[in-house]
Protein backbone atom coordinates (compact mmCIF):
# COMPACT_ATOMS: atom_id res chain seq x y z
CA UNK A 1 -40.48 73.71 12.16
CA UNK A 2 -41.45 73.45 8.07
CA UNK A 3 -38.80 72.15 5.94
CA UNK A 4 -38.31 74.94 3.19
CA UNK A 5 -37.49 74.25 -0.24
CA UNK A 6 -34.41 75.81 0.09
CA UNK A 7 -33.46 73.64 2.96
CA UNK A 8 -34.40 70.32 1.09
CA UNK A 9 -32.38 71.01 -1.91
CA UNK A 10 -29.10 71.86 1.23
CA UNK A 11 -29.79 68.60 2.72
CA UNK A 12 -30.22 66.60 -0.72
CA UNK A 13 -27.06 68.29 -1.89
CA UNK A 14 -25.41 67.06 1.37
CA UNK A 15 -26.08 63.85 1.15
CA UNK A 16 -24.89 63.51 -2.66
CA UNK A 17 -22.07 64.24 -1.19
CA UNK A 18 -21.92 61.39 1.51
CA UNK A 19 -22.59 59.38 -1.19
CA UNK A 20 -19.72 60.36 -3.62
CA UNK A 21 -17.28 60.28 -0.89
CA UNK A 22 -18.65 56.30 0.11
CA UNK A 23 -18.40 55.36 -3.61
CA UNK A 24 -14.75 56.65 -4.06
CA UNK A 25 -14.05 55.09 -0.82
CA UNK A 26 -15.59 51.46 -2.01
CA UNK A 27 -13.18 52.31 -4.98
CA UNK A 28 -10.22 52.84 -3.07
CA UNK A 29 -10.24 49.75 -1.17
CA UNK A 30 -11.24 47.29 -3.84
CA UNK A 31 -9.81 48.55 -7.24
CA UNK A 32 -5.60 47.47 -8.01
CA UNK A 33 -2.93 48.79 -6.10
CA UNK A 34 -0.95 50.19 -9.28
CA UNK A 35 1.98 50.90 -7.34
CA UNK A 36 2.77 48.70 -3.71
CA UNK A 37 4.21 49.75 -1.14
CA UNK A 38 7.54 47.78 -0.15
CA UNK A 39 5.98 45.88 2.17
CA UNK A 40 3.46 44.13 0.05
CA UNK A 41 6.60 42.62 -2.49
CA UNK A 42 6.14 39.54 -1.86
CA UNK A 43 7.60 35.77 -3.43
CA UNK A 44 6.67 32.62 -3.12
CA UNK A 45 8.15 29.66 -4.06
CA UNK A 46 8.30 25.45 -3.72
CA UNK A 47 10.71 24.02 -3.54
CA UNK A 48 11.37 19.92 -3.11
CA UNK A 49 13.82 17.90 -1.28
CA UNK A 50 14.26 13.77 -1.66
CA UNK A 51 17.00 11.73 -0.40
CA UNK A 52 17.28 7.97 -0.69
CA UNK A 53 17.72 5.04 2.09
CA UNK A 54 18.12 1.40 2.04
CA UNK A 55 15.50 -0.19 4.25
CA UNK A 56 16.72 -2.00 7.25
CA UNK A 57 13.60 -3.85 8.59
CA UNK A 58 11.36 -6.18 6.69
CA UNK A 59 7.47 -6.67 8.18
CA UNK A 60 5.53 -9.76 6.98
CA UNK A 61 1.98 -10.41 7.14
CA UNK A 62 1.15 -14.22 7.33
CA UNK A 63 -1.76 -16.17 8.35
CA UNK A 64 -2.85 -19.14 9.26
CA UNK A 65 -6.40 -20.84 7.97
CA UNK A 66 -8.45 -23.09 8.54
CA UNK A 67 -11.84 -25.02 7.71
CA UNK A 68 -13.74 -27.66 9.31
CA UNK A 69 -17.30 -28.83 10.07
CA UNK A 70 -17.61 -27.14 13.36
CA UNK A 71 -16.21 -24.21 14.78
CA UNK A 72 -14.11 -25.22 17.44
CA UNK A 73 -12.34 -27.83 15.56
CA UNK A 74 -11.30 -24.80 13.14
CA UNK A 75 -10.59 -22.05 15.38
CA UNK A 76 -8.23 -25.19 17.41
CA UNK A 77 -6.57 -25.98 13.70
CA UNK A 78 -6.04 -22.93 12.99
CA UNK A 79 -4.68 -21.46 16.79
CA UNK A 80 -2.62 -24.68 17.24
CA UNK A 81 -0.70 -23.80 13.69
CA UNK A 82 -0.24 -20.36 14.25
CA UNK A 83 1.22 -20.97 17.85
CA UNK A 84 3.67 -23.21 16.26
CA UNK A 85 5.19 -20.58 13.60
CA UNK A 86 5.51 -18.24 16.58
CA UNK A 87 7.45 -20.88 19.00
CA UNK A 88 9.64 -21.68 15.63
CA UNK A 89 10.36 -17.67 14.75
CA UNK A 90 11.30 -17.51 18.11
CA UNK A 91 13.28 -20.29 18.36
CA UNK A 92 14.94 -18.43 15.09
CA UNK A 93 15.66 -15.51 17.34
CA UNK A 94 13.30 -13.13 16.48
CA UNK A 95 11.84 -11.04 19.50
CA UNK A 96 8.27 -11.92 20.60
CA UNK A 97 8.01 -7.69 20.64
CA UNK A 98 8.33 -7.91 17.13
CA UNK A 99 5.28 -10.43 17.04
CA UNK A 100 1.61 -9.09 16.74
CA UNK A 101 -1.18 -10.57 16.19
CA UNK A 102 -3.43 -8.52 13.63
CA UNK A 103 -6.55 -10.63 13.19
CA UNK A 104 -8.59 -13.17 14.57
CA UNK A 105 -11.49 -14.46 12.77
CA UNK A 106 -14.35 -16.80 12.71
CA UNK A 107 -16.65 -17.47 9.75
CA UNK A 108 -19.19 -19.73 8.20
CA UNK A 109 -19.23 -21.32 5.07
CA UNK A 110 -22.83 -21.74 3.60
CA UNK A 111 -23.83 -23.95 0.84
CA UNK A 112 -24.36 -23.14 -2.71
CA UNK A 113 -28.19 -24.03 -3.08
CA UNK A 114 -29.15 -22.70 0.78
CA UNK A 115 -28.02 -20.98 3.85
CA UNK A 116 -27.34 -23.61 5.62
CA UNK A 117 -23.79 -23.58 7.49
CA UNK A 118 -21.43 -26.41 5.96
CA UNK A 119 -18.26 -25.07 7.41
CA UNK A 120 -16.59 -22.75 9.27
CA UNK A 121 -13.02 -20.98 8.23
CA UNK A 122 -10.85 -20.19 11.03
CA UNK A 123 -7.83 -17.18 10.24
CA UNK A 124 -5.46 -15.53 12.85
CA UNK A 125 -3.05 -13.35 11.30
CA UNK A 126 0.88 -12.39 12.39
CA UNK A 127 2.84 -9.36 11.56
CA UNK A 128 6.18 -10.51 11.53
CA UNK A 129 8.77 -7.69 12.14
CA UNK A 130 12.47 -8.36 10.99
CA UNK A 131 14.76 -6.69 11.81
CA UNK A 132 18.14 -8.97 10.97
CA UNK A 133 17.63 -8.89 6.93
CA UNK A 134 19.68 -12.01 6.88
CA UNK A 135 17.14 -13.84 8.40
CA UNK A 136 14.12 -13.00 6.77
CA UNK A 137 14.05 -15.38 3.85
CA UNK A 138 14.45 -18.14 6.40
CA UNK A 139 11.66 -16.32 8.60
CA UNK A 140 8.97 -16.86 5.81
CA UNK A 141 10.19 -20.27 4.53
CA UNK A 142 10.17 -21.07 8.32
CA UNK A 143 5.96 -19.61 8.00
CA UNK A 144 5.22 -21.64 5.00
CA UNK A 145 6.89 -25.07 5.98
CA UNK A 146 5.42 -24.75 9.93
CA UNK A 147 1.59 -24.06 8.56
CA UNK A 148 2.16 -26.22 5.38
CA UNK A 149 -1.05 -25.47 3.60
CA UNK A 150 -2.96 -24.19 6.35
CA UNK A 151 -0.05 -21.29 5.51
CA UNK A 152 -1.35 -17.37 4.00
CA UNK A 153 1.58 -14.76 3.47
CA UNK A 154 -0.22 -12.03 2.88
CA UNK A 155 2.19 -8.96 2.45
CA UNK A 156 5.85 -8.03 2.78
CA UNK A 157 6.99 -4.45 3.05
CA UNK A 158 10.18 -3.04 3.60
CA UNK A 159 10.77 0.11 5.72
CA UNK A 160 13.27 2.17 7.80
CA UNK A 161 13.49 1.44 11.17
CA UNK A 162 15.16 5.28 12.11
CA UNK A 163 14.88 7.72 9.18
CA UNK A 164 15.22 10.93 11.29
CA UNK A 165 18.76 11.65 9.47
CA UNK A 166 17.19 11.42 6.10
CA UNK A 167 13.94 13.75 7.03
CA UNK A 168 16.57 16.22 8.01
CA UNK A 169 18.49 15.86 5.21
CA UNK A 170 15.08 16.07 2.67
CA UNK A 171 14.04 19.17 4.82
CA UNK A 172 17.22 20.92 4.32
CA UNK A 173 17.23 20.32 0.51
CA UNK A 174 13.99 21.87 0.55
CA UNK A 175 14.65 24.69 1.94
CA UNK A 176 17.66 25.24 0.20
CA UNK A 177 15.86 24.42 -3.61
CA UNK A 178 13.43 27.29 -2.63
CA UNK A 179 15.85 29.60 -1.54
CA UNK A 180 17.60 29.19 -4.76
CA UNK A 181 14.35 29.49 -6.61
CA UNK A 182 13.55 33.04 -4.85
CA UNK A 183 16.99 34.25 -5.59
CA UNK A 184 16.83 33.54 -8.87
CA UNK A 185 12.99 35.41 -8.90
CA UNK A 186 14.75 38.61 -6.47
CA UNK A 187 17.74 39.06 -9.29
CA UNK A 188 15.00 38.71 -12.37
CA UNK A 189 13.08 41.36 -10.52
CA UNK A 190 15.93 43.66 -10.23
CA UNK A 191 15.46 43.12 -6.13
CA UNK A 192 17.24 41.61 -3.20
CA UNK A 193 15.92 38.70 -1.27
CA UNK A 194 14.53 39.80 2.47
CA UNK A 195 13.55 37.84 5.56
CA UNK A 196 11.33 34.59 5.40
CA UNK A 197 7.97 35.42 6.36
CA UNK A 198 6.50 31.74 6.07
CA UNK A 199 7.16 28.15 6.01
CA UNK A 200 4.74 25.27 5.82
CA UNK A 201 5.73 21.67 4.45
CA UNK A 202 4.48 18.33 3.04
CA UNK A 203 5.18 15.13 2.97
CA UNK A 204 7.06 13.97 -0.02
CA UNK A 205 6.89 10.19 -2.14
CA UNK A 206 5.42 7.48 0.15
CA UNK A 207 6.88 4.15 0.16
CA UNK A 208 6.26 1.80 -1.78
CA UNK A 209 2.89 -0.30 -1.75
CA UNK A 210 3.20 -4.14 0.43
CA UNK A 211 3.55 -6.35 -1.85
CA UNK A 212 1.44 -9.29 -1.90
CA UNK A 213 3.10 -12.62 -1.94
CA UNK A 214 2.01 -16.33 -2.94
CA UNK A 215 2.92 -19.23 -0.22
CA UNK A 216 4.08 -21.80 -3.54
CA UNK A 217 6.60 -19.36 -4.25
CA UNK A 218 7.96 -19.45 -0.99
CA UNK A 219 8.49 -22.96 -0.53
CA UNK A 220 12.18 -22.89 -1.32
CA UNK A 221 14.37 -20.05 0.00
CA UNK A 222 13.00 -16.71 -0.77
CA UNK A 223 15.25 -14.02 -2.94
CA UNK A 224 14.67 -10.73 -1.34
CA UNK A 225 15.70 -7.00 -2.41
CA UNK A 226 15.29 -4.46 0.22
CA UNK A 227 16.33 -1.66 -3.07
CA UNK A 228 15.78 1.83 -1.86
CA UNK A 229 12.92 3.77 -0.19
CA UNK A 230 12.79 7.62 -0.72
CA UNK A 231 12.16 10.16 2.27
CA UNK A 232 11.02 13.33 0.80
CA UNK A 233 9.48 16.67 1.62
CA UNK A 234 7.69 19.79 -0.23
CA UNK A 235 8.51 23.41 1.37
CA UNK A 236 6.51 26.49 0.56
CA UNK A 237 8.39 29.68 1.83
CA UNK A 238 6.69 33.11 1.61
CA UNK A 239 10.06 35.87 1.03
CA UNK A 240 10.18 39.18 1.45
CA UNK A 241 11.33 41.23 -1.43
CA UNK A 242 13.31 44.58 -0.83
């Protein structure tokens, strides 16, 4: 059946129409809400908890090194030393559980002018884990005299054996920092704080870096501060607002 004119300019008009409506639609949905509904009043706050511990438990990483012409005569050296710091940290009364071996290595030396092998270095590496502060200035002096200069303390870091009290503690503060931080949003807002609609944390301040330590300075007794380590946390809570 022919299309009249008549019937074109119906159809043409229709479809205007269609696309008006679309448009205002596309409008509706993407232009500012000038006025929310309840249910979209939102806050959101951070708040931050820290609480402070005195370590308990001192780790120290110390090696023992070696170099010699061949390679068995180093890697011998150098195993022979190390076994003899563990029998005397023992001996000391620290557990062998708290002993662990973190690296065993084997490497050539080359000379300056060629490649051609004129040593070999020799290195096996302890973590030392003390937990009886008292002890551990005798524990490294007891490292350094036993390996002589054969003797490489690497690191010594401090930690908290058990800080489960102290996360809770940080959490809680938290929490309770952003709570007081929305309240104080709700009131300037001229509204009252709802339910929590969202949570999510972070860890707070890390401890502090190991500390690298020189074997001449530990020839005589060794003066250590444990000081404090600080457990914290970062909360982001998402409140209703009525």
């Amino acid at each position: 059946m022919p299309i009249t004119a008549t019937a074109r300019k119906v159809t043409l008009a229709a479809a205007s129409g269609l696309l008006v409506a679309g448009l205002t639609a596309c409008d509706a949905q993407s232009g500012p809400t000038l006025e929310p509904s309840s249910d979209t009043r939102q806050v959101t706050v951070v708040g931050e908890g820290q609480v402070e511990g005195t370590p308990d438990t001192l780790t120290v990483n110390a090696s023992m090194e070696s170099l010699a012409p061949d390679a068995t005569t180093a890697m011998n050296e150098t195993n022979e030393l190390q076994q003899q710091v563990i029998d005397a940290l023992v001996e000391l009364g620290i557990d062998r559980r708290d002993l662990s071996t973190t690296e065993a290595s084997l490497q050539p030396q080359f000379g300056p002018q060629d490649n051609t092998i004129t040593a070999y270095r020799a290195t096996n590496s302890l973590d030392v884990k003390i937990r009886d502060l008292t002890r551990a200035s005798d524990a490294i002096s007891l490292v350094v005299s036993t390996g002589g200069n054969a003797a490489r303390v690497n690191s010594i870091s401090y930690s908290i054996e058990d800080d489960s009290q102290l996360v809770r503690d940080a959490r809680a503060r938290a929490f309770e920092d952003a709570k007081d931080r929305a309240n104080q949003y709700a009131q300037l807002s001229g509204l009252d704080l709802g339910k929590v609609i969202s949570i999510s944390e972070s860890a707070g301040p890390t401890p502090p870096v190991p500390m690298p330590a020189s074997p001449r300075a530990l020839e005589a007794a060794v003066p250590l501060e444990p000081g404090q380590q600080t457990v914290g946390f970062t909360v982001t809570v998402v409140w209703e607002l009525a």
